[in-house]
PDB file of N, CA and C in Angstrom:
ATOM      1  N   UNK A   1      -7.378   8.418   1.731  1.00  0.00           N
ATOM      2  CA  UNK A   1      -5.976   8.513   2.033  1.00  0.00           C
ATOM      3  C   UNK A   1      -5.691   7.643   3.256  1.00  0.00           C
ATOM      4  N   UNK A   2      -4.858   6.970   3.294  1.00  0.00           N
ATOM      5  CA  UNK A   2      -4.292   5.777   4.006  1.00  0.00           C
ATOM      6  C   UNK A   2      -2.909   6.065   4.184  1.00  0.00           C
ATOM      7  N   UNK A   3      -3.087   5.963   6.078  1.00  0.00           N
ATOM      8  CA  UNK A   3      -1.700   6.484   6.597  1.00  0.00           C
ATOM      9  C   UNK A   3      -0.976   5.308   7.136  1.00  0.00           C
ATOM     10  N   UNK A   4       0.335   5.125   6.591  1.00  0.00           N
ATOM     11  CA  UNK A   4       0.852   3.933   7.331  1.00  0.00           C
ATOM     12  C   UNK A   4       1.907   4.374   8.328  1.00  0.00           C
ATOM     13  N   UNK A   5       1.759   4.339   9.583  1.00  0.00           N
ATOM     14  CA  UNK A   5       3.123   4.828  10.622  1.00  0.00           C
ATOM     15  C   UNK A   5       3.537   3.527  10.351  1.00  0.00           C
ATOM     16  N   UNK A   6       5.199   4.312  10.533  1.00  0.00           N
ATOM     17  CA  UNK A   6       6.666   3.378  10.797  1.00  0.00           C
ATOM     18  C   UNK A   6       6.342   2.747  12.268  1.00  0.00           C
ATOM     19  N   UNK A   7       7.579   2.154  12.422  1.00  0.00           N
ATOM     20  CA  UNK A   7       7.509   1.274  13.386  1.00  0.00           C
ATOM     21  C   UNK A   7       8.791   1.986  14.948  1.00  0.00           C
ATOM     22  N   UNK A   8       9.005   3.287  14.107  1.00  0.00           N
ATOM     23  CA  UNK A   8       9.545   4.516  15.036  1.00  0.00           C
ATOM     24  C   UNK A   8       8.209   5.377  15.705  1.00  0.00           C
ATOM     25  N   UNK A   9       7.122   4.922  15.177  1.00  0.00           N
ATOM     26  CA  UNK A   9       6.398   5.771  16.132  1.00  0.00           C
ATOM     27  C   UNK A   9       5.127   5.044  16.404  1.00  0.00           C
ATOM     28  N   UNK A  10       4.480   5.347  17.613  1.00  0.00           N
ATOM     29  CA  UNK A  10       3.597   3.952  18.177  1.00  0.00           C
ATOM     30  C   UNK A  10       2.851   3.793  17.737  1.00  0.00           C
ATOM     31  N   UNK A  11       2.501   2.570  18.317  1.00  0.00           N
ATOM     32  CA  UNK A  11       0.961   1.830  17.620  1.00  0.00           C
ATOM     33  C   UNK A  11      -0.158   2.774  18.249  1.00  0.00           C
ATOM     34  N   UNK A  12       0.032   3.547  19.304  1.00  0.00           N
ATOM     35  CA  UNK A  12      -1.411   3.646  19.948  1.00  0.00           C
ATOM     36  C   UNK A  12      -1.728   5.286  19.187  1.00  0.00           C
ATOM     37  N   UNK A  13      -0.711   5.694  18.266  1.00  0.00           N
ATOM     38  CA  UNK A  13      -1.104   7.079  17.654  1.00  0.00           C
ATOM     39  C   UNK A  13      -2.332   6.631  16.525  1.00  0.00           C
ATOM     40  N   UNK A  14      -2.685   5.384  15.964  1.00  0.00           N
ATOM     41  CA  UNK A  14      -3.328   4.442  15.106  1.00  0.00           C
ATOM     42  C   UNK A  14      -4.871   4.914  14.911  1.00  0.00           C
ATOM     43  N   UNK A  15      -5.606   4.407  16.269  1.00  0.00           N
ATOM     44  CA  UNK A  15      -7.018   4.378  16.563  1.00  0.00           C
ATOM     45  C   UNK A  15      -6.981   6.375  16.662  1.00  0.00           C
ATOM     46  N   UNK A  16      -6.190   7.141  17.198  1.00  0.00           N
ATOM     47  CA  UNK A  16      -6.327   8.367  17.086  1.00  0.00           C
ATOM     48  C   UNK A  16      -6.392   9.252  15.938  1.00  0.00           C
ATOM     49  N   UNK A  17      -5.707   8.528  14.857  1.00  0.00           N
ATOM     50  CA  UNK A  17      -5.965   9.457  13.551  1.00  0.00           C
ATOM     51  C   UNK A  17      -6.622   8.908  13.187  1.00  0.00           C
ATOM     52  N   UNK A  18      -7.159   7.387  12.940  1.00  0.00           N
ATOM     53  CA  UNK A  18      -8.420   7.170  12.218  1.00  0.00           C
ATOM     54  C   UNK A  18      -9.581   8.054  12.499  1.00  0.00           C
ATOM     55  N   UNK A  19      -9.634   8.231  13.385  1.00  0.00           N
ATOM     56  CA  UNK A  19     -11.143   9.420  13.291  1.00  0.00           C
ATOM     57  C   UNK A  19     -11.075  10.710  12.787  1.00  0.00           C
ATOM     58  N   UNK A  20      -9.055  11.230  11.715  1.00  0.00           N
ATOM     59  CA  UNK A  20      -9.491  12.230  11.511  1.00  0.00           C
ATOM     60  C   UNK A  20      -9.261  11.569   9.585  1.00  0.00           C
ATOM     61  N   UNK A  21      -8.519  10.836   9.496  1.00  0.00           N
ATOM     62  CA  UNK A  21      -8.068  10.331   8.218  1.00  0.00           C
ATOM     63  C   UNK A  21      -9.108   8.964   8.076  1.00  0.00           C
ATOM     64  N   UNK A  22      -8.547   8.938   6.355  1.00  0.00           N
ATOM     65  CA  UNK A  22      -9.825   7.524   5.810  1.00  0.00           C
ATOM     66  C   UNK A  22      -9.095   6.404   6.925  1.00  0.00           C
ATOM     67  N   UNK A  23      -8.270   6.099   7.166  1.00  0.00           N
ATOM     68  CA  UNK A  23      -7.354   5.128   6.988  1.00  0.00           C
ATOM     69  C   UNK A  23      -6.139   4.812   7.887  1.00  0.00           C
ATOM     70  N   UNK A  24      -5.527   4.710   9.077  1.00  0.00           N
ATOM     71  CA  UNK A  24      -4.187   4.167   9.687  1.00  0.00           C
ATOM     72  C   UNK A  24      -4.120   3.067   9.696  1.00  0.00           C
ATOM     73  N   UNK A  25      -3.024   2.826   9.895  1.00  0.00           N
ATOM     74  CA  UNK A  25      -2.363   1.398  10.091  1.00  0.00           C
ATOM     75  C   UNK A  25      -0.662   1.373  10.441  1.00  0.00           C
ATOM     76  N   UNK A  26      -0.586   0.997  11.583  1.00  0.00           N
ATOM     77  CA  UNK A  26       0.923   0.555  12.009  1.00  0.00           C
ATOM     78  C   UNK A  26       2.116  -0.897  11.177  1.00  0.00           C
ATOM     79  N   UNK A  27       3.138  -0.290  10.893  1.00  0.00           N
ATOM     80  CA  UNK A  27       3.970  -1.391  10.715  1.00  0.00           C
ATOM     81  C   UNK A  27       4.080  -3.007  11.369  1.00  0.00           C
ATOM     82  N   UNK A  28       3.736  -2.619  12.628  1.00  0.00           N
ATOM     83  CA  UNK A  28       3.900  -3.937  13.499  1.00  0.00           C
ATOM     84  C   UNK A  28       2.506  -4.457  13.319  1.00  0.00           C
ATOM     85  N   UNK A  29       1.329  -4.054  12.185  1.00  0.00           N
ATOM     86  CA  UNK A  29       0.497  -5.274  12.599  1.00  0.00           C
ATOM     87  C   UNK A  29       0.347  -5.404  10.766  1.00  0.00           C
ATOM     88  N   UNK A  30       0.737  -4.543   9.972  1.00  0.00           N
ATOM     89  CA  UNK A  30       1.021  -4.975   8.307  1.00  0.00           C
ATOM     90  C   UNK A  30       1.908  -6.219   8.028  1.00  0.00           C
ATOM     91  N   UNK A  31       3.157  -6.261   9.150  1.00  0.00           N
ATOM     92  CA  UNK A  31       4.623  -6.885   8.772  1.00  0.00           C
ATOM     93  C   UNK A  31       4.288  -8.835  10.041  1.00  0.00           C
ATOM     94  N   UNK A  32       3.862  -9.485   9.494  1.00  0.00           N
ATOM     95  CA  UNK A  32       3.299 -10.807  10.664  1.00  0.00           C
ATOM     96  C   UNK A  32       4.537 -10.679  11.989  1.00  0.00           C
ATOM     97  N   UNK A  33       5.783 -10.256  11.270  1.00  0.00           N
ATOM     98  CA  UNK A  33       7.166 -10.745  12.594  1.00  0.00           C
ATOM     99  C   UNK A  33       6.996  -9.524  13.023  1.00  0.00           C
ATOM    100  N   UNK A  34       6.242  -8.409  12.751  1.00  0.00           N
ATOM    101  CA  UNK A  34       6.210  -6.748  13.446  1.00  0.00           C
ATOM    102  C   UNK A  34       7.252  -5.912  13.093  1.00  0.00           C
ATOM    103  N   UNK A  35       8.049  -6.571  12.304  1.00  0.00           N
ATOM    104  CA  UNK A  35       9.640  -6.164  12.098  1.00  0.00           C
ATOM    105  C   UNK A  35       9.767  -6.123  10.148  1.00  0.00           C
ATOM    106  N   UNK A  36       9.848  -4.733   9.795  1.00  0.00           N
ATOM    107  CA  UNK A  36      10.207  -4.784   8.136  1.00  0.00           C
ATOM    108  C   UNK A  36      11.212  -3.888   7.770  1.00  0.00           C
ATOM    109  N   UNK A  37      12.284  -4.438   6.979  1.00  0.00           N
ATOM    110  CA  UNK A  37      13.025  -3.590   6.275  1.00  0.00           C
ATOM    111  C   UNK A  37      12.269  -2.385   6.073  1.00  0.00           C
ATOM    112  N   UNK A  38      12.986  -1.396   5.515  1.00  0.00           N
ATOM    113  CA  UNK A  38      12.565  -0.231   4.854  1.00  0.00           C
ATOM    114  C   UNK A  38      12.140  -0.296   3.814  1.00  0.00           C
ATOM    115  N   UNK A  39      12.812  -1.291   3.088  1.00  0.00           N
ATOM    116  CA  UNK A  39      12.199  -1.416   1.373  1.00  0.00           C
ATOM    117  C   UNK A  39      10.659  -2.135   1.318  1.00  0.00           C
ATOM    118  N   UNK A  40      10.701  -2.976   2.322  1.00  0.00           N
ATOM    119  CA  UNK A  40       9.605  -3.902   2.763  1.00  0.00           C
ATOM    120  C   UNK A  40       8.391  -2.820   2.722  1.00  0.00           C
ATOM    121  N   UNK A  41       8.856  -1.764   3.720  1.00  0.00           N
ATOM    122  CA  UNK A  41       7.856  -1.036   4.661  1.00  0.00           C
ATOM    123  C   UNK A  41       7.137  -0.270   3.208  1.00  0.00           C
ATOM    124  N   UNK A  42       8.054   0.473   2.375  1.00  0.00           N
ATOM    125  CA  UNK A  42       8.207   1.061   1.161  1.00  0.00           C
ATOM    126  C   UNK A  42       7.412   0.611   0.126  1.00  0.00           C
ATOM    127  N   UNK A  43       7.358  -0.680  -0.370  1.00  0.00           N
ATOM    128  CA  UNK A  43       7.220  -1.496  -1.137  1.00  0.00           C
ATOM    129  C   UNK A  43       5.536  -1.754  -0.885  1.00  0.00           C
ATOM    130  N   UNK A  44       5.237  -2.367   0.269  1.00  0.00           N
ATOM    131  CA  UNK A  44       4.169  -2.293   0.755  1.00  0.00           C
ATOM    132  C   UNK A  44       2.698  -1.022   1.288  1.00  0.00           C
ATOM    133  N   UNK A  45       3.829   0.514   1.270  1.00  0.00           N
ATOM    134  CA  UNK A  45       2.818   1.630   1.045  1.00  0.00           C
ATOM    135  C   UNK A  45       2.526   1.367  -0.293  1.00  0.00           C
ATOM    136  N   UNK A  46       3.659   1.357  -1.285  1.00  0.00           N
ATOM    137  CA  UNK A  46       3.258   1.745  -3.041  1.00  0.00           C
ATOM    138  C   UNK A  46       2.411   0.769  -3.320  1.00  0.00           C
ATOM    139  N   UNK A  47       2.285  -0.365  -3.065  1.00  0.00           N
ATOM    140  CA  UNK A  47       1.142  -1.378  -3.273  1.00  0.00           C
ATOM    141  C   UNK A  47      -0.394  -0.986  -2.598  1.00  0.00           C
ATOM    142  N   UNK A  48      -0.528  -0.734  -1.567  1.00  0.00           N
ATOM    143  CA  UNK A  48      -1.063  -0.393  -1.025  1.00  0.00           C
ATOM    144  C   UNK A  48      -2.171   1.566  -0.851  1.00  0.00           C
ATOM    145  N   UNK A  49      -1.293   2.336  -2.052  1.00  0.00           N
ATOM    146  CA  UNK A  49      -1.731   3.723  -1.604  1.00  0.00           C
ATOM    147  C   UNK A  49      -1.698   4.582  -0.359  1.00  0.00           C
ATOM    148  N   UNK A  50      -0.440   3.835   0.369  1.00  0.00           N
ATOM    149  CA  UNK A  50      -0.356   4.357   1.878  1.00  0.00           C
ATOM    150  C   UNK A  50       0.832   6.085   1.643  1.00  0.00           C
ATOM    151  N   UNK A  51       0.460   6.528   2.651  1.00  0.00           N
ATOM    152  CA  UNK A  51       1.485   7.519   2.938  1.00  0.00           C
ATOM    153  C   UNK A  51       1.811   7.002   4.038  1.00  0.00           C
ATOM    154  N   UNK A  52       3.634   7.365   4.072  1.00  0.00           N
ATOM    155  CA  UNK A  52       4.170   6.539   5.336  1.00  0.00           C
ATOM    156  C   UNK A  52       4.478   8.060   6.262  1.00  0.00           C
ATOM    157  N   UNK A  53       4.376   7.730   7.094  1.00  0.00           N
ATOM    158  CA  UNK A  53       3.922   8.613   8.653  1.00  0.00           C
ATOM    159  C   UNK A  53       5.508   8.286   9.040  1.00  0.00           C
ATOM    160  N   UNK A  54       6.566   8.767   8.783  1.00  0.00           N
ATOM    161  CA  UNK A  54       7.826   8.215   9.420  1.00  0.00           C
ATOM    162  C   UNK A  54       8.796   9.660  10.396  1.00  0.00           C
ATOM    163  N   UNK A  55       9.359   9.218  11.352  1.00  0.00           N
ATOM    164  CA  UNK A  55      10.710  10.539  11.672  1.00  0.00           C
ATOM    165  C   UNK A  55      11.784   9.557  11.574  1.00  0.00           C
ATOM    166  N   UNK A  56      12.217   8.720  10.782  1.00  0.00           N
ATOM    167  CA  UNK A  56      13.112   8.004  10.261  1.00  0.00           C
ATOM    168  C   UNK A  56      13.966   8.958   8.501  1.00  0.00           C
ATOM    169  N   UNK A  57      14.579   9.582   8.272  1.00  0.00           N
ATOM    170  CA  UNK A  57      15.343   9.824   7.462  1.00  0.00           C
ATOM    171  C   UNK A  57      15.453   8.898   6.516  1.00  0.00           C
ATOM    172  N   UNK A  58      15.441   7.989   6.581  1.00  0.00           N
ATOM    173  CA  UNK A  58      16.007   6.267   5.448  1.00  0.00           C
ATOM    174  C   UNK A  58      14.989   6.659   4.420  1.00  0.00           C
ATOM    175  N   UNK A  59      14.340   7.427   4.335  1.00  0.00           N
ATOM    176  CA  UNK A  59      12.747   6.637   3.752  1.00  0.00           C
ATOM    177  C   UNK A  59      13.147   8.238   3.358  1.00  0.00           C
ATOM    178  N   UNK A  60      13.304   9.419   3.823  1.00  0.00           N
ATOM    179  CA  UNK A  60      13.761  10.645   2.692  1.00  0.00           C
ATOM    180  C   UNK A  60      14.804  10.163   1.161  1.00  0.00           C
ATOM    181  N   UNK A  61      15.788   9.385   1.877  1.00  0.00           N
ATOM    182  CA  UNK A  61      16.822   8.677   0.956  1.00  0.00           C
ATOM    183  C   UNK A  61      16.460   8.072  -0.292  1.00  0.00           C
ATOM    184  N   UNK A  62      15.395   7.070   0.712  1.00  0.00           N
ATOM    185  CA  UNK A  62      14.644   6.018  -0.670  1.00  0.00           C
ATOM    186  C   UNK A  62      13.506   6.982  -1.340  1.00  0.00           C
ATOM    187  N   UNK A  63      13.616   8.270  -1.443  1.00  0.00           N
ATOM    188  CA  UNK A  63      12.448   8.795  -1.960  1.00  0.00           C
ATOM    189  C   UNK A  63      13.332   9.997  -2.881  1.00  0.00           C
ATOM    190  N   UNK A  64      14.380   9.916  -2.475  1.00  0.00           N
ATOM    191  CA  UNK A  64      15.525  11.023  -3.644  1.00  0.00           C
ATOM    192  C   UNK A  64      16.143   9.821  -4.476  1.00  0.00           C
ATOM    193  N   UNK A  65      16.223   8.710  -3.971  1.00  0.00           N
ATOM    194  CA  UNK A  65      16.835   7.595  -5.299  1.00  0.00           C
ATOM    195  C   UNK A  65      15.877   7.303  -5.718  1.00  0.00           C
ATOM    196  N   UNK A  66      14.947   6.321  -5.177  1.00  0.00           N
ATOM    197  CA  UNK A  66      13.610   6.153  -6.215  1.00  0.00           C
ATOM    198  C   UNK A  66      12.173   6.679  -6.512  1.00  0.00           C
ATOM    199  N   UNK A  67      12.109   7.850  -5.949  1.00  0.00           N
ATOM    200  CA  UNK A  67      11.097   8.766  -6.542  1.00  0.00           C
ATOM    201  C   UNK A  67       9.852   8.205  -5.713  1.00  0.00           C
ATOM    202  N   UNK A  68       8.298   8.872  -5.933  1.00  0.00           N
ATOM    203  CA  UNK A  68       7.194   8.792  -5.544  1.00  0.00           C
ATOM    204  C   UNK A  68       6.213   8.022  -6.622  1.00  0.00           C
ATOM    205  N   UNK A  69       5.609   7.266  -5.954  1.00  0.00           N
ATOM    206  CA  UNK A  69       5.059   6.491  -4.840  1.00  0.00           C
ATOM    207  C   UNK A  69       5.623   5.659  -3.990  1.00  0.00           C
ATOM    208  N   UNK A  70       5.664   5.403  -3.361  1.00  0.00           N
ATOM    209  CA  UNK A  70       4.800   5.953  -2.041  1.00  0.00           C
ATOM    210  C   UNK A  70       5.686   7.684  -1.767  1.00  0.00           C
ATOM    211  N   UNK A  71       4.149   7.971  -0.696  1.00  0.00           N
ATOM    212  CA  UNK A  71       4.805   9.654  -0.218  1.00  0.00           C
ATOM    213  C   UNK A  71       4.886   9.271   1.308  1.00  0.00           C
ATOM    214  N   UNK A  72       5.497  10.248   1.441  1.00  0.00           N
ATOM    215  CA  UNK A  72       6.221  10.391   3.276  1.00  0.00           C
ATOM    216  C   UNK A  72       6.320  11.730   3.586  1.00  0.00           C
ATOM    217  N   UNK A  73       5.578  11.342   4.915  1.00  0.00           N
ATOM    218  CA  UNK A  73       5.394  12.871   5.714  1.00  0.00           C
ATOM    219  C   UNK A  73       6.431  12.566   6.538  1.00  0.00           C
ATOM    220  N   UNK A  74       7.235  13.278   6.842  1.00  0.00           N
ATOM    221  CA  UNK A  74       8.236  13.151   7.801  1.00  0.00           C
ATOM    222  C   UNK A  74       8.513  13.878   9.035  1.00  0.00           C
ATOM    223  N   UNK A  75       8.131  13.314   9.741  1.00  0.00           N
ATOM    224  CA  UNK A  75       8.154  14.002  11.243  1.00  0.00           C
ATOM    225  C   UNK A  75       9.382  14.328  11.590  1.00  0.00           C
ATOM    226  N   UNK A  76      10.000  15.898  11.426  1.00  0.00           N
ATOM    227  CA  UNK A  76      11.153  16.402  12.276  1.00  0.00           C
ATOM    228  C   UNK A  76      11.331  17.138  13.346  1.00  0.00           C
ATOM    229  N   UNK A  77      10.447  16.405  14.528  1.00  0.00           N
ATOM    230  CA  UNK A  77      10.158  16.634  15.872  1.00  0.00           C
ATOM    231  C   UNK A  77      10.774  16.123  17.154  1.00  0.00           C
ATOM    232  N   UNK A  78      11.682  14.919  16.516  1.00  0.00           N
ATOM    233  CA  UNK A  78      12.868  14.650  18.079  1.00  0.00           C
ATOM    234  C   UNK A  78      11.446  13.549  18.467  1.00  0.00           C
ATOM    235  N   UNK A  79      11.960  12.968  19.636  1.00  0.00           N
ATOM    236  CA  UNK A  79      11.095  11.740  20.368  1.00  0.00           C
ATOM    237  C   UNK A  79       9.850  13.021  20.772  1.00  0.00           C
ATOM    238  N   UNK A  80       8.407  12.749  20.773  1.00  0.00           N
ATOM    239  CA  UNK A  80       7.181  13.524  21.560  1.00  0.00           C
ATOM    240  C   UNK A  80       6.516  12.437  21.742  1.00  0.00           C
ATOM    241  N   UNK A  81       5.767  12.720  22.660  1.00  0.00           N
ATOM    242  CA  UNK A  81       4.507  12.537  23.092  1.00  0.00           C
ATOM    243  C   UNK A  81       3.815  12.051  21.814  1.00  0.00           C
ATOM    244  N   UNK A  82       2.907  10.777  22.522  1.00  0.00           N
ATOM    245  CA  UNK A  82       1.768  10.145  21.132  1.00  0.00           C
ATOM    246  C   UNK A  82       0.966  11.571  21.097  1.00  0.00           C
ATOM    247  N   UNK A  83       0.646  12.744  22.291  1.00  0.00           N
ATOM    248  CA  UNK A  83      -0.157  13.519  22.304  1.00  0.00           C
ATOM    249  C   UNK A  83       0.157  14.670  21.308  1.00  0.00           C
ATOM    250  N   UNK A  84       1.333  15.089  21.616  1.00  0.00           N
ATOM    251  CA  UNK A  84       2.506  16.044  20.689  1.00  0.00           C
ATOM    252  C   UNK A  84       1.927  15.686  19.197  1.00  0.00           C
ATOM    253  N   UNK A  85       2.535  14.346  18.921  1.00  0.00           N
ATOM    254  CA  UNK A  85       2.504  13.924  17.621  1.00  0.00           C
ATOM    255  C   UNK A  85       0.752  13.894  16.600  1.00  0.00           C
ATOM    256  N   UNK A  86       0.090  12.940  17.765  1.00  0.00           N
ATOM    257  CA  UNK A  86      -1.602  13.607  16.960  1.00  0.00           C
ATOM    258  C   UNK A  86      -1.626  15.031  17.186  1.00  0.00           C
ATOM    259  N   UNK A  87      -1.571  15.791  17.726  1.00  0.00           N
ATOM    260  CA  UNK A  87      -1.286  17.079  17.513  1.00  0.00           C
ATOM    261  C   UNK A  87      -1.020  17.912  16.473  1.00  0.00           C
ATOM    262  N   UNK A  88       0.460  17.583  15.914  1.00  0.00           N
ATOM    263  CA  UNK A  88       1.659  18.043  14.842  1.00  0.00           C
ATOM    264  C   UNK A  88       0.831  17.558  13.959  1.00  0.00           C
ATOM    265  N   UNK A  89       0.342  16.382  13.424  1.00  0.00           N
ATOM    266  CA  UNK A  89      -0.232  15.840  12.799  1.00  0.00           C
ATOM    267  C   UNK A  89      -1.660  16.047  11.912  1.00  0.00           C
ATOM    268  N   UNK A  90      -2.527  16.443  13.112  1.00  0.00           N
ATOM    269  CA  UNK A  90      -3.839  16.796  12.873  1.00  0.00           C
ATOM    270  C   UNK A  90      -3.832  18.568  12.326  1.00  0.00           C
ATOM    271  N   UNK A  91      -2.529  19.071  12.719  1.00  0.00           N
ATOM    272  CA  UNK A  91      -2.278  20.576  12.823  1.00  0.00           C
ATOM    273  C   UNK A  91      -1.870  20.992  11.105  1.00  0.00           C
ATOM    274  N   UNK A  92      -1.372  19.964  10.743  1.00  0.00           N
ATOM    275  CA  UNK A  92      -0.760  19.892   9.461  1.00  0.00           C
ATOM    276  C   UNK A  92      -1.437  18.772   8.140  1.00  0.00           C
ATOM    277  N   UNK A  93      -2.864  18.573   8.737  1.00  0.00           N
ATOM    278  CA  UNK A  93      -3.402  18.051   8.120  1.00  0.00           C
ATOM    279  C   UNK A  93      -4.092  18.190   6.250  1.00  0.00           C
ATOM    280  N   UNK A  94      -3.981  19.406   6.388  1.00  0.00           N
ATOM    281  CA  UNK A  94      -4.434  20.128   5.128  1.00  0.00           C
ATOM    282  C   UNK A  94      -2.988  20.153   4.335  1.00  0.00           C
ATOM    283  N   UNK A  95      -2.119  20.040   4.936  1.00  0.00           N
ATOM    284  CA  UNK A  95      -0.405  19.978   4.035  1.00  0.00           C
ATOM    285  C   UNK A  95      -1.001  18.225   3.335  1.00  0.00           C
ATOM    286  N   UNK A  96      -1.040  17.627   4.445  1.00  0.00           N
ATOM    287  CA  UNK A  96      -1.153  16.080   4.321  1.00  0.00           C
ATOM    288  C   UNK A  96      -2.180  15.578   2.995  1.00  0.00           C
ATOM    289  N   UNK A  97      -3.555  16.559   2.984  1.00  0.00           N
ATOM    290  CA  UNK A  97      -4.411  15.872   2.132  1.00  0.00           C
ATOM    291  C   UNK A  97      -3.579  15.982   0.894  1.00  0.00           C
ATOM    292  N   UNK A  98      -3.352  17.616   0.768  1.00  0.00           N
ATOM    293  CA  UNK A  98      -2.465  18.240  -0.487  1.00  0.00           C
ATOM    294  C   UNK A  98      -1.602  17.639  -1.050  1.00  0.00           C
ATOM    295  N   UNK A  99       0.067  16.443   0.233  1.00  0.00           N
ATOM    296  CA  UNK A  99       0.360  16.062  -0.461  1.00  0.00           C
ATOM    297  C   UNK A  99      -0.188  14.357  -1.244  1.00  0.00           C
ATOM    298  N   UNK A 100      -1.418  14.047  -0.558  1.00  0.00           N
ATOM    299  CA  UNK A 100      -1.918  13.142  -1.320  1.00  0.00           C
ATOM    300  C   UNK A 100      -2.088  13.032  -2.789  1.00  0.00           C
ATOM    301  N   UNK A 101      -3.168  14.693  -2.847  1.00  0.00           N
ATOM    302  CA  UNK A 101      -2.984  14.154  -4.433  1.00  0.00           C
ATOM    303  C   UNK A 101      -2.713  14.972  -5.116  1.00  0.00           C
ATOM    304  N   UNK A 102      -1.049  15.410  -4.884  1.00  0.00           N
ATOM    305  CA  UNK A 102      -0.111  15.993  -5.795  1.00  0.00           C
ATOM    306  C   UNK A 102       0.582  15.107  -6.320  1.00  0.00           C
ATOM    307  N   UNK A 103       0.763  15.770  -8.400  1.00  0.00           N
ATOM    308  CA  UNK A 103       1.692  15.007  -8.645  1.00  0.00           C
ATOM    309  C   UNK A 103       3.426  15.817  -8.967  1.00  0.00           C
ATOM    310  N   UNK A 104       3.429  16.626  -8.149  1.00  0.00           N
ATOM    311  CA  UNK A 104       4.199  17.556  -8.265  1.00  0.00           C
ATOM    312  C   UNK A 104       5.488  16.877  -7.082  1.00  0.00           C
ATOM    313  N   UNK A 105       4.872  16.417  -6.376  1.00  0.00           N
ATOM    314  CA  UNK A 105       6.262  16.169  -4.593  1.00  0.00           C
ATOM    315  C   UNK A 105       5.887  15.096  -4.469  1.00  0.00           C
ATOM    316  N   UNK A 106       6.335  14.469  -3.488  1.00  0.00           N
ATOM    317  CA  UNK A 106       6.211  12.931  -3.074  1.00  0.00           C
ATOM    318  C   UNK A 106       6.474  13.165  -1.434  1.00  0.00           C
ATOM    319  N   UNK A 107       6.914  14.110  -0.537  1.00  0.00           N
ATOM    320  CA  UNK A 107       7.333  14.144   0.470  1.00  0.00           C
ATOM    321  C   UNK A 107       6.875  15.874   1.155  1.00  0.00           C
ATOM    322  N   UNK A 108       6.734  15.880   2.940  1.00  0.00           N
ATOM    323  CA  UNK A 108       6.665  17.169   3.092  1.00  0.00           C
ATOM    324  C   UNK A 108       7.259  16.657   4.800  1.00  0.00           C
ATOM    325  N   UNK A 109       7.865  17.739   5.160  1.00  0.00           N
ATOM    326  CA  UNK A 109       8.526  17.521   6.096  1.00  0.00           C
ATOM    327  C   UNK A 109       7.749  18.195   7.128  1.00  0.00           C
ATOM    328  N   UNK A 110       7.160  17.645   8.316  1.00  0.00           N
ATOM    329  CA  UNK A 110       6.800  18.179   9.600  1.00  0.00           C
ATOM    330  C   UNK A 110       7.326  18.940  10.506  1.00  0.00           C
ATOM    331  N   UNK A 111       8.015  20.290  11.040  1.00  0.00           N
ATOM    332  CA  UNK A 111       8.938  20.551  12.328  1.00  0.00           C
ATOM    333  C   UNK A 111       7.972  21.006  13.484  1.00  0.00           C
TER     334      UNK A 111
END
């Protein structure tokens, strides 16, 4: 399982979940200008097998119009701490594997 964070939440949360997941990777080093649309960002999990790591809403939207794949965990935690967030993250990790390989949801929301 391969986590891709948005480009709403930092690069340095990256090297911290790799040691608990197969897999991170940040937007700003997938996208060469560091900078991708949403569809871009989107387009590039479903190619890829990524789950996108987002607290961006846009990407709930694009996942009630065009369905799953890609899945999105969605952080509804307000601005935290990179510490907060590996935290929330690692805490809710067993939601995370689950929604990997369900084919039932495409999305699970973090609070």
């Amino acid at each position: 399982m391969k986590l891709l964070l948005d480009a709403n939440l930092s690069w340095g949360l990256v090297a911290k979940l790799k040691l608990h997941f197969d897999d991170c990777e940040h937007v700003e080093k997938v996208f060469a200008s560091g900078i991708a649309k949403d569809i871009e960002i989107w387009n590039y999990a479903k190619e890829n097998n990524c789950i996108i790591v987002t607290n961006d809403e846009d990407f709930l939207n694009l996942s009630g119009m065009i369905g799953f794949p890609p899945k999105i965990v969605l952080l509804k935690t307000g601005n935290q701490s990179n510490y907060f967030l590996e935290e929330i993250i690692l805490k809710h990790k067993s939601d995370i594997e689950a929604l990997a390989v369900s084919d039932a949801y495409g999305l699970i929301e973090i609070f």
